[in-house]
Protein backbone atom coordinates (compact mmCIF):
# COMPACT_ATOMS: atom_id res chain seq x y z
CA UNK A 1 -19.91 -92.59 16.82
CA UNK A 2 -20.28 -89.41 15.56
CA UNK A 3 -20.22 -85.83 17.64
CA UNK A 4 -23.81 -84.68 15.63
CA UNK A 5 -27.03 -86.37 14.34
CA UNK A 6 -26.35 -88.11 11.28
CA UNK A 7 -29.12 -88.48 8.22
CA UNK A 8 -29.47 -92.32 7.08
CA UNK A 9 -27.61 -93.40 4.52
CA UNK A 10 -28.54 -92.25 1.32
CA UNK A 11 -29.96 -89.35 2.37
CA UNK A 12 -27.28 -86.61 1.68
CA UNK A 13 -26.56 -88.40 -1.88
CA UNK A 14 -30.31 -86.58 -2.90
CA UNK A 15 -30.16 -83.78 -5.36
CA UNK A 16 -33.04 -81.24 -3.95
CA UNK A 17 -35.68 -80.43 -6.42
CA UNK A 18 -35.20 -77.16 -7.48
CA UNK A 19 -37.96 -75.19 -8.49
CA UNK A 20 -38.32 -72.82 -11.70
CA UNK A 21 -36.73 -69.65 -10.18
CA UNK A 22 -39.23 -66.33 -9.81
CA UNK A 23 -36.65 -63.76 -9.77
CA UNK A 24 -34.39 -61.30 -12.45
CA UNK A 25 -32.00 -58.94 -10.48
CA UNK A 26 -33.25 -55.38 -11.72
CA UNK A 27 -36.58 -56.69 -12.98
CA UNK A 28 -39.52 -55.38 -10.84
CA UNK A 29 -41.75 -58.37 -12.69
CA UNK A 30 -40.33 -60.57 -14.17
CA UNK A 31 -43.11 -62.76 -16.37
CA UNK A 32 -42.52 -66.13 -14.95
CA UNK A 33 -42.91 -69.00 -17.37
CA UNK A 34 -40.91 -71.77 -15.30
CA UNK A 35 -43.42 -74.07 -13.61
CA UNK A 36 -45.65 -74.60 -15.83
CA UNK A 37 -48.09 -72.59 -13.97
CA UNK A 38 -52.03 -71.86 -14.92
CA UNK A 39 -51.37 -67.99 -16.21
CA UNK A 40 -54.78 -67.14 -16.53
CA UNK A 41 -54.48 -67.86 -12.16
CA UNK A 42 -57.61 -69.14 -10.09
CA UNK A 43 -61.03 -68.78 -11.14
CA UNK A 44 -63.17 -66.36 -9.30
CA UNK A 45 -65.47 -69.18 -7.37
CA UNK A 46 -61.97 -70.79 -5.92
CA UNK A 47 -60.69 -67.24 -5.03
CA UNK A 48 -64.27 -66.74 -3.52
CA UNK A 49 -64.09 -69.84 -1.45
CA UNK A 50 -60.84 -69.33 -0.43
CA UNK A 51 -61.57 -65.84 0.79
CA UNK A 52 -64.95 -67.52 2.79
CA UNK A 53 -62.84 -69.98 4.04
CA UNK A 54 -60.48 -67.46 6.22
CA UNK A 55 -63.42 -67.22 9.04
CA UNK A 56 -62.55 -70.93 9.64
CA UNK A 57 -58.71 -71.55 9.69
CA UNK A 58 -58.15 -71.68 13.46
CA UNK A 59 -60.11 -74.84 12.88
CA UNK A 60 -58.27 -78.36 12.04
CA UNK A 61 -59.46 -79.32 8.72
CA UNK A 62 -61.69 -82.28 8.15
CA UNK A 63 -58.84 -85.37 7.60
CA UNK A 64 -60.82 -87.10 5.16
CA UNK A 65 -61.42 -84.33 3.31
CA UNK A 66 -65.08 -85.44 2.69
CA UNK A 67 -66.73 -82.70 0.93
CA UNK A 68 -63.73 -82.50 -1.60
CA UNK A 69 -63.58 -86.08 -1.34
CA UNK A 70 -67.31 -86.32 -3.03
CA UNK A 71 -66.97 -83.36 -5.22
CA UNK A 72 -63.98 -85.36 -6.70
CA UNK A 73 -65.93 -88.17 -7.03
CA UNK A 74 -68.58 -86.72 -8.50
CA UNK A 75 -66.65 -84.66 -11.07
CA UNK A 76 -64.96 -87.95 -12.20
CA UNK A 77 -67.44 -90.81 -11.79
CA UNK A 78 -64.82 -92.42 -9.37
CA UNK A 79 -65.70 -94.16 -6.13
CA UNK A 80 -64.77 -91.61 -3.00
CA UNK A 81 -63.54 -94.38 -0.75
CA UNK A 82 -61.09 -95.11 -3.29
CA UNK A 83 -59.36 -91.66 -3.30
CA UNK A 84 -56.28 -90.36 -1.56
CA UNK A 85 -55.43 -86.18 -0.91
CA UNK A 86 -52.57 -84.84 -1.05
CA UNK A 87 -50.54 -81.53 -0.11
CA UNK A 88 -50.58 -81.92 -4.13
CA UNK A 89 -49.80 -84.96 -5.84
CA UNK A 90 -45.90 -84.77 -5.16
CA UNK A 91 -46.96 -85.98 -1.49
CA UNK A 92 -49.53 -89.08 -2.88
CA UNK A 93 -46.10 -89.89 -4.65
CA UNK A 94 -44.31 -89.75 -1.41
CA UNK A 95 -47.05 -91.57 0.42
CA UNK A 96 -46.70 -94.55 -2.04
CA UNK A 97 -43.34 -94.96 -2.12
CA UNK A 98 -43.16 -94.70 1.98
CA UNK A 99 -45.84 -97.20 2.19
CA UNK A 100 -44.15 -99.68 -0.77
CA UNK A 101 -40.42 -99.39 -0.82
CA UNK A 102 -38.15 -100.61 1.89
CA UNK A 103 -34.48 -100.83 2.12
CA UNK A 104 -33.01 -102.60 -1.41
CA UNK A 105 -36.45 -101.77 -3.17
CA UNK A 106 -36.52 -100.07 -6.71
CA UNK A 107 -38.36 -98.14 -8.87
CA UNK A 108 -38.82 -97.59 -12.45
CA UNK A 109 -39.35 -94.43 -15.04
CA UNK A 110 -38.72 -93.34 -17.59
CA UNK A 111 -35.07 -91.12 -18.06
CA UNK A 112 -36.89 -87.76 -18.02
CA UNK A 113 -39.64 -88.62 -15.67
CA UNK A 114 -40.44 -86.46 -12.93
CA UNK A 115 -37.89 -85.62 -10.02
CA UNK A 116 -40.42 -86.30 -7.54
CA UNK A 117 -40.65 -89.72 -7.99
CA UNK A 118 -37.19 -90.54 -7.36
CA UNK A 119 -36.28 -88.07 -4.61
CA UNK A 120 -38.63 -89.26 -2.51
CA UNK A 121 -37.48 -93.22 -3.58
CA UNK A 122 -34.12 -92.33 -2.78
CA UNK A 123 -35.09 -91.04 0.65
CA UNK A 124 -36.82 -94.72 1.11
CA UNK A 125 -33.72 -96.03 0.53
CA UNK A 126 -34.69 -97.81 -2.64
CA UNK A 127 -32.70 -97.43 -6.22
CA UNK A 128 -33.90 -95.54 -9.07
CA UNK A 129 -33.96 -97.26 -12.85
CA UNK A 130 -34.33 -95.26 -15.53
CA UNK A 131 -35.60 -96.39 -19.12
CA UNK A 132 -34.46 -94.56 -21.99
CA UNK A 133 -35.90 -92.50 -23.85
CA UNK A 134 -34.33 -91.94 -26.81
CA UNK A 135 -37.68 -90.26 -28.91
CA UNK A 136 -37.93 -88.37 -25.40
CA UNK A 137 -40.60 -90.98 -24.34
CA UNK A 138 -41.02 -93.54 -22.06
CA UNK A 139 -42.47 -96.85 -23.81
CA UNK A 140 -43.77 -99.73 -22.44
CA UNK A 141 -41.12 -102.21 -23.45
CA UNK A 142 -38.24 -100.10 -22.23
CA UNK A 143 -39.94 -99.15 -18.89
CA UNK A 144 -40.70 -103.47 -18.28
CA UNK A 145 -36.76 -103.73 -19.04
CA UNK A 146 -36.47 -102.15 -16.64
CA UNK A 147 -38.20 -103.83 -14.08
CA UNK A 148 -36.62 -106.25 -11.56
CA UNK A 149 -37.53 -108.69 -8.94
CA UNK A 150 -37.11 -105.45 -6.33
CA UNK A 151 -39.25 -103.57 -8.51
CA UNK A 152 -42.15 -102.52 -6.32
CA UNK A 153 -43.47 -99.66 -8.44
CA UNK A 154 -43.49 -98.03 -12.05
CA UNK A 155 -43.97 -94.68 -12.41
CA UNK A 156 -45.48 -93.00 -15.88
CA UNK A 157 -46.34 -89.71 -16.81
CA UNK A 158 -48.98 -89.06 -19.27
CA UNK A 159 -48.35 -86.00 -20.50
CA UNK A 160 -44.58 -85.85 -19.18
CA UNK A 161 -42.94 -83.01 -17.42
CA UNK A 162 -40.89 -82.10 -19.16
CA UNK A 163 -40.51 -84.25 -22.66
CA UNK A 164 -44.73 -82.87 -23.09
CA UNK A 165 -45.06 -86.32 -24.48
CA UNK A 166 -48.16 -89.16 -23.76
CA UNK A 167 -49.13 -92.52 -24.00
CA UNK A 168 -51.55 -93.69 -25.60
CA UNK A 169 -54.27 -96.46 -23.79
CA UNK A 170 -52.71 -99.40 -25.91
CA UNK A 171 -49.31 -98.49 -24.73
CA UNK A 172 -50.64 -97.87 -20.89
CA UNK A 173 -52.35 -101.33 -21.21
CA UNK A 174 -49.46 -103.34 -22.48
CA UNK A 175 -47.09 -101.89 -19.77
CA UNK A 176 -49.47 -102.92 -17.28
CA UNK A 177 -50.28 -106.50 -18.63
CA UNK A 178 -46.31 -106.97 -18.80
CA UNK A 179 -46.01 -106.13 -14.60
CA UNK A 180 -46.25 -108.63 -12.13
CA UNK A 181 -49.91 -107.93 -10.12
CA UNK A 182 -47.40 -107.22 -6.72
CA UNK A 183 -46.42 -103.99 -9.00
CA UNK A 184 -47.85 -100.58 -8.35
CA UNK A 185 -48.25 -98.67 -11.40
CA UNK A 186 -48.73 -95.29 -11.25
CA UNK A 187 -49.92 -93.18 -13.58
CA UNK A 188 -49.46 -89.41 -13.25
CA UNK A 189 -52.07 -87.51 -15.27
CA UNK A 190 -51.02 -84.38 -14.14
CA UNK A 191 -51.60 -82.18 -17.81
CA UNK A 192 -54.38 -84.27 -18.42
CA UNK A 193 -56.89 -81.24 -18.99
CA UNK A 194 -55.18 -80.18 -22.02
CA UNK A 195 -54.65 -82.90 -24.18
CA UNK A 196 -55.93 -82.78 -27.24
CA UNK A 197 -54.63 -85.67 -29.23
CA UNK A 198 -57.16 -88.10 -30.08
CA UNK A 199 -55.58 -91.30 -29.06
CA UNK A 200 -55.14 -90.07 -24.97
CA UNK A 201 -57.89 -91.33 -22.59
CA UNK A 202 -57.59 -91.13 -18.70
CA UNK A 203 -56.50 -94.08 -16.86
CA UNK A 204 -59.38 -94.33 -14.61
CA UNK A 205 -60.92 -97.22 -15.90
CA UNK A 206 -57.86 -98.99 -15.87
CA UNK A 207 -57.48 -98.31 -12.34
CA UNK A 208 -61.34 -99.20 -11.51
CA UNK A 209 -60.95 -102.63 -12.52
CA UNK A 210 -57.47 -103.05 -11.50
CA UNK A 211 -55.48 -104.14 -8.34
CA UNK A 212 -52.88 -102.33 -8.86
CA UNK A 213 -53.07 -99.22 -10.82
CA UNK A 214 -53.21 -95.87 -9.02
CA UNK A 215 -54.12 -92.54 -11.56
CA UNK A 216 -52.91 -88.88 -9.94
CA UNK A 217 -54.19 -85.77 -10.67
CA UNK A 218 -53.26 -82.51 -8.84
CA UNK A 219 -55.31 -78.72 -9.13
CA UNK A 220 -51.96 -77.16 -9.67
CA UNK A 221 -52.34 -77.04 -13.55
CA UNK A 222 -55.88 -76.44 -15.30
CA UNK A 223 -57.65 -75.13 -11.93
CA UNK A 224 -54.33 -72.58 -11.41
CA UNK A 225 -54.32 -73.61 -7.41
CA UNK A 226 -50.49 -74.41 -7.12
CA UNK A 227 -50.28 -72.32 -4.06
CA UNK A 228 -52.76 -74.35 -2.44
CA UNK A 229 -51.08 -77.88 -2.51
CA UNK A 230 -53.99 -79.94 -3.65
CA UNK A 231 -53.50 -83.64 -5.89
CA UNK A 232 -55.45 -86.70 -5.29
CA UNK A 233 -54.87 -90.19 -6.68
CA UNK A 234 -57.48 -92.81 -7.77
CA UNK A 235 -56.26 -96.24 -6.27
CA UNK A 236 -57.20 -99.75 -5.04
CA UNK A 237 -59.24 -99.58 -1.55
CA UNK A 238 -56.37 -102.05 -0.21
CA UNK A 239 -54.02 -99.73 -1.53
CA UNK A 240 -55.86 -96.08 -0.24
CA UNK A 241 -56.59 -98.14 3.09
CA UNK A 242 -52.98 -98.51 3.52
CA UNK A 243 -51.91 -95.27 2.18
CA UNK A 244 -53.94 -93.67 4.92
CA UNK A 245 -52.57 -95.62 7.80
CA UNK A 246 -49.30 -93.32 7.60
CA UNK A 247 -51.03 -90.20 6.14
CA UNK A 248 -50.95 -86.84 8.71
CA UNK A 249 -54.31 -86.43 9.93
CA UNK A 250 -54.16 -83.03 8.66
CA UNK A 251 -52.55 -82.44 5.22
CA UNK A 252 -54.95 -80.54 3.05
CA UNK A 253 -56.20 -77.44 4.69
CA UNK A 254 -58.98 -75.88 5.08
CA UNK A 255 -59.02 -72.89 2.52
CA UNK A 256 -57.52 -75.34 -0.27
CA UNK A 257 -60.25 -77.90 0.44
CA UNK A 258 -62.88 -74.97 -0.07
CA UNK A 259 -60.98 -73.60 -3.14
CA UNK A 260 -60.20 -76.75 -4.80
CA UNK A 261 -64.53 -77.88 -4.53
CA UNK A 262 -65.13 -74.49 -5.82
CA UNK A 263 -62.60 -74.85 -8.87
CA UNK A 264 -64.09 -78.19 -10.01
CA UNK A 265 -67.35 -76.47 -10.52
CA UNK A 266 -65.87 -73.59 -12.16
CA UNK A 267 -66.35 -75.07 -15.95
CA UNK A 268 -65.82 -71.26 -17.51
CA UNK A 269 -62.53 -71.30 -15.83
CA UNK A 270 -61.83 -74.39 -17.07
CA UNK A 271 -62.68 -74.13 -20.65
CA UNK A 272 -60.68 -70.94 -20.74
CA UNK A 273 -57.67 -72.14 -19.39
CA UNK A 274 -57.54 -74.68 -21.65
CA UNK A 275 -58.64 -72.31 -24.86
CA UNK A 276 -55.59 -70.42 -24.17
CA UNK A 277 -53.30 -73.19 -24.29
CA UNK A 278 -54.95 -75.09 -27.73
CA UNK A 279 -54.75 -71.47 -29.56
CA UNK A 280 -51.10 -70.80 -28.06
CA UNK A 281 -49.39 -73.92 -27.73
CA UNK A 282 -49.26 -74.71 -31.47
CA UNK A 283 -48.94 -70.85 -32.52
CA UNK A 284 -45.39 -70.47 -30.34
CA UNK A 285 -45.08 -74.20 -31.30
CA UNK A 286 -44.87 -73.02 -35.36
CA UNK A 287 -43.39 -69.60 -34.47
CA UNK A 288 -40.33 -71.09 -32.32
CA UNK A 289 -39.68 -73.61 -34.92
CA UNK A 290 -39.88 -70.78 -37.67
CA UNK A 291 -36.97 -69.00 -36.31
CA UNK A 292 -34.86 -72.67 -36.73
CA UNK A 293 -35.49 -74.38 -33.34
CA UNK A 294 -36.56 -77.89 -32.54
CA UNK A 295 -39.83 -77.59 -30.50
CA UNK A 296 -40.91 -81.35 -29.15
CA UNK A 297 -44.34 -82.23 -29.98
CA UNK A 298 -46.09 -81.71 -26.03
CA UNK A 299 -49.50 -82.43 -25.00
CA UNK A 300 -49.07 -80.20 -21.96
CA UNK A 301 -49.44 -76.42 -20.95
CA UNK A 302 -45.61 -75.85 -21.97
CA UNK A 303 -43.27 -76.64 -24.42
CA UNK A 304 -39.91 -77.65 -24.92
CA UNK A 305 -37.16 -76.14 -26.54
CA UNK A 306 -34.30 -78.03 -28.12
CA UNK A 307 -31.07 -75.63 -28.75
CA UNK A 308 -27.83 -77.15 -31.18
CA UNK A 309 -25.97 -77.27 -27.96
CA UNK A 310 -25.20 -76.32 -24.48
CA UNK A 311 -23.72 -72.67 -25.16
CA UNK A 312 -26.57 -71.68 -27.08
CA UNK A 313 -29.23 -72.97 -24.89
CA UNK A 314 -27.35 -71.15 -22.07
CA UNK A 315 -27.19 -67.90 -24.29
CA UNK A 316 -30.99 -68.06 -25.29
CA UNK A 317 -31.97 -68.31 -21.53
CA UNK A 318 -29.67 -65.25 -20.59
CA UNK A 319 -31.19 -63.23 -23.45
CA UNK A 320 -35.10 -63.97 -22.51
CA UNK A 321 -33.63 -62.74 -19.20
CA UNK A 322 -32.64 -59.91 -20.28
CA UNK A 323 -36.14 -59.30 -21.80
CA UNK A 324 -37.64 -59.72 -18.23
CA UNK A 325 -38.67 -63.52 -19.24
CA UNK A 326 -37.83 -66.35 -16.79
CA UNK A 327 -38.46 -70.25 -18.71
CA UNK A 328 -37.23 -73.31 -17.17
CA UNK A 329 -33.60 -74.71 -18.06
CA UNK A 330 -33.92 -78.59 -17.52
CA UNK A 331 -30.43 -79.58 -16.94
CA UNK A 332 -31.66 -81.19 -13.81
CA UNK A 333 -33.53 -83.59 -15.91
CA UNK A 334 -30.49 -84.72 -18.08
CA UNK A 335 -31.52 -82.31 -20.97
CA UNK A 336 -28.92 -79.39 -20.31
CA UNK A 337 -29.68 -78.40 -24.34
CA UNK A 338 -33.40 -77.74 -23.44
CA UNK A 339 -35.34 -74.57 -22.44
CA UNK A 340 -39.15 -75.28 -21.41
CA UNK A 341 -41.76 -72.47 -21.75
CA UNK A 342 -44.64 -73.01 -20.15
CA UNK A 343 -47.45 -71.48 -22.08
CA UNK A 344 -48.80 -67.87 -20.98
CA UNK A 345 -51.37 -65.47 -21.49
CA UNK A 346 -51.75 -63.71 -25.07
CA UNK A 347 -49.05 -60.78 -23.92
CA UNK A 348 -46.97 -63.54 -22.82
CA UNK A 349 -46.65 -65.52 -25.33
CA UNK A 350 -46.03 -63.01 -28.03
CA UNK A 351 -42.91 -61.30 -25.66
CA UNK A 352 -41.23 -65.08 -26.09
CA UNK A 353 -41.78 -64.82 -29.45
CA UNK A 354 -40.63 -61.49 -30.30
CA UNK A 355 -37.58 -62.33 -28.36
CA UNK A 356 -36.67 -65.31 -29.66
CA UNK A 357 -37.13 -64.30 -33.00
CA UNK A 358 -34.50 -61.22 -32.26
CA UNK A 359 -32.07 -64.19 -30.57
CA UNK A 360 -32.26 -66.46 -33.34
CA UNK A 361 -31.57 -62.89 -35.82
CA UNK A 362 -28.35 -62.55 -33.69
């Protein structure tokens, strides 16, 4: 007996994610490039509908969130009974593992795969296995090395926060042919909007004619509605039938609902998000690497810097400080030699530069 409530076991052995941090002391505003964040913001037709949708928030939002529910549908060619909201895709993760894990359960992904997946494991009592990733990508056969008889689910991202690395549909198929069918495999698609490599498709169809694939996506990235909370995941009707038993009524709410069907129609908002980030994510790619750095090849809206060590890392993220320029150290992600930038707007971008190029002429 204990004289206080005490958390399940486990519970207080969970790092809490940490966000990229907003804030310089003395620095009125700061340019924030540490979440990966859409720079150019929302569009105007999901700042429109979120400004209609004020008149209605005393209201409880629709639970099945049908009109997003078909404009989803429609935007993808998916089937709407099939699809599961989210207070953004972090929660669809949670939602899985709460409805697949028990006590003794694991999980699998890959050693620089998203925090999300595991914190929320953890808090399910299952164990976390991590494949390595020693090109700083997860590959099929390390991932299915992975993979136990506890293994309930495999988690993939494709891009990767924060390696900016992808799989290609041969890789995504073999992992899934090598998992027992009582396997989820999820596949977070995230950064999908701005891939440009030639060999990345969507999951989708893999997920259509499967029985156990789910595909996530979230409007946090290309439709610049992180505030809002909004992901979704494509999955098997036995699988978004269950996911729904334990679902709140209530999670998406009513102005992100509005904003989020507004932002799928938005295609100039779209196209110039992603623009920006195919004209400036191989520019600051080439410039970073010009001044002696080791930029990973990333299919995402950031990229990721590799420093010689820990001290200099340390000392490049204090200088872009300095400059008024927050990035994202990833120490919590086992790469304490790594800065990632996340791609901003043309003033942005060429403030990183200039100050890395004065760091690295230290």
């Amino acid at each position: 007996m204990t004289d206080a409530p005490t958390p399940k076991p486990g519970i207080l052995d969970i790092a809490p994610y940490v966000g990229g941090k907003s804030k310089i002391d003395g620095v009125a505003e700061p340019m924030k490039l540490s979440s990966n964040e859409n720079m150019l913001g929302a569009g105007e037709k999901a700042r429109a509908a979120y400004e209609a949708a004020i008149r209605n928030i005393h209201i409880y939002p629709d639970g099945r969130a049908t009109k997003l529910r078909a404009a989803v549908a429609e935007h993808h060619g998916l089937e709407p009974e099939r699809l599961i909201f989210g207070n953004g895709s972090d929660e669809v993760f949670a939602l899985l593992n709460q409805t697949y894990l028990t006590p003794g359960d694991d999980i699998v992904t890959g050693q620089y795969g998203f925090l999300a997946y595991r914190i929320s494991a953890l808090a399910n009592q299952a164990s976390v296995r991590l494949a390595p990733e020693p090109q700083f990508k997860a590959t099929p056969e390390a991932l299915l090395e992975q993979v136990t008889d506890r293994t309930r689910i495999v988690y993939v991202s494709s891009p990767s926060n924060p390696t900016g690395s992808y799989n290609t549909p041969d890789e995504i198929r073999r992992l899934h042919e090598g998992l027992r069918p009582d396997v989820l495999l999820v596949i977070d698609e995230a950064y999908a909007e701005y891939v440009t490599e030639p060999d990345w498709e969507t999951s989708f169809e893999l997920g259509r004619t499967s029985e156990n694939v789910v595909v996530t996506r979230t409007f946090s990235k290309i439709h610049g509605l992180g505030g809002l909370r909004i992901g979704f995941g494509y999955a098997p009707l036995k699988v978004a039938e269950a996911v729904d038993r334990i679902r709140l009524p209530f999670n998406v709410s009513v102005p992100g609902i509005e904003a989020a069907v507004a932002a799928l129609g938005d295609e100039a908002h779209q196209k110039a998000s992603r623009d920006l980030i195919q004209t400036w994510r191989p520019r600051l790619t080439q410039s970073l690497r010009g001044f002696g750095f080791d930029v990973l090849p990333s299919a995402g809206n950031f990229v990721l810097v590799r420093f010689k060590d820990v001290e200099t890392c340390q000392a490049a993220n204090d200088w872009l400080n300095q400059k008024g320029i927050i990035v994202r150290p990833v120490g919590g992600y086992g790469l304490p030699e790594c800065l990632r930038i996340t791609v901003g707007t043309d003033d942005q971008n060429r403030a990183v530069i200039d100050a890395m190029s004065e760091f690295a002429a230290r």
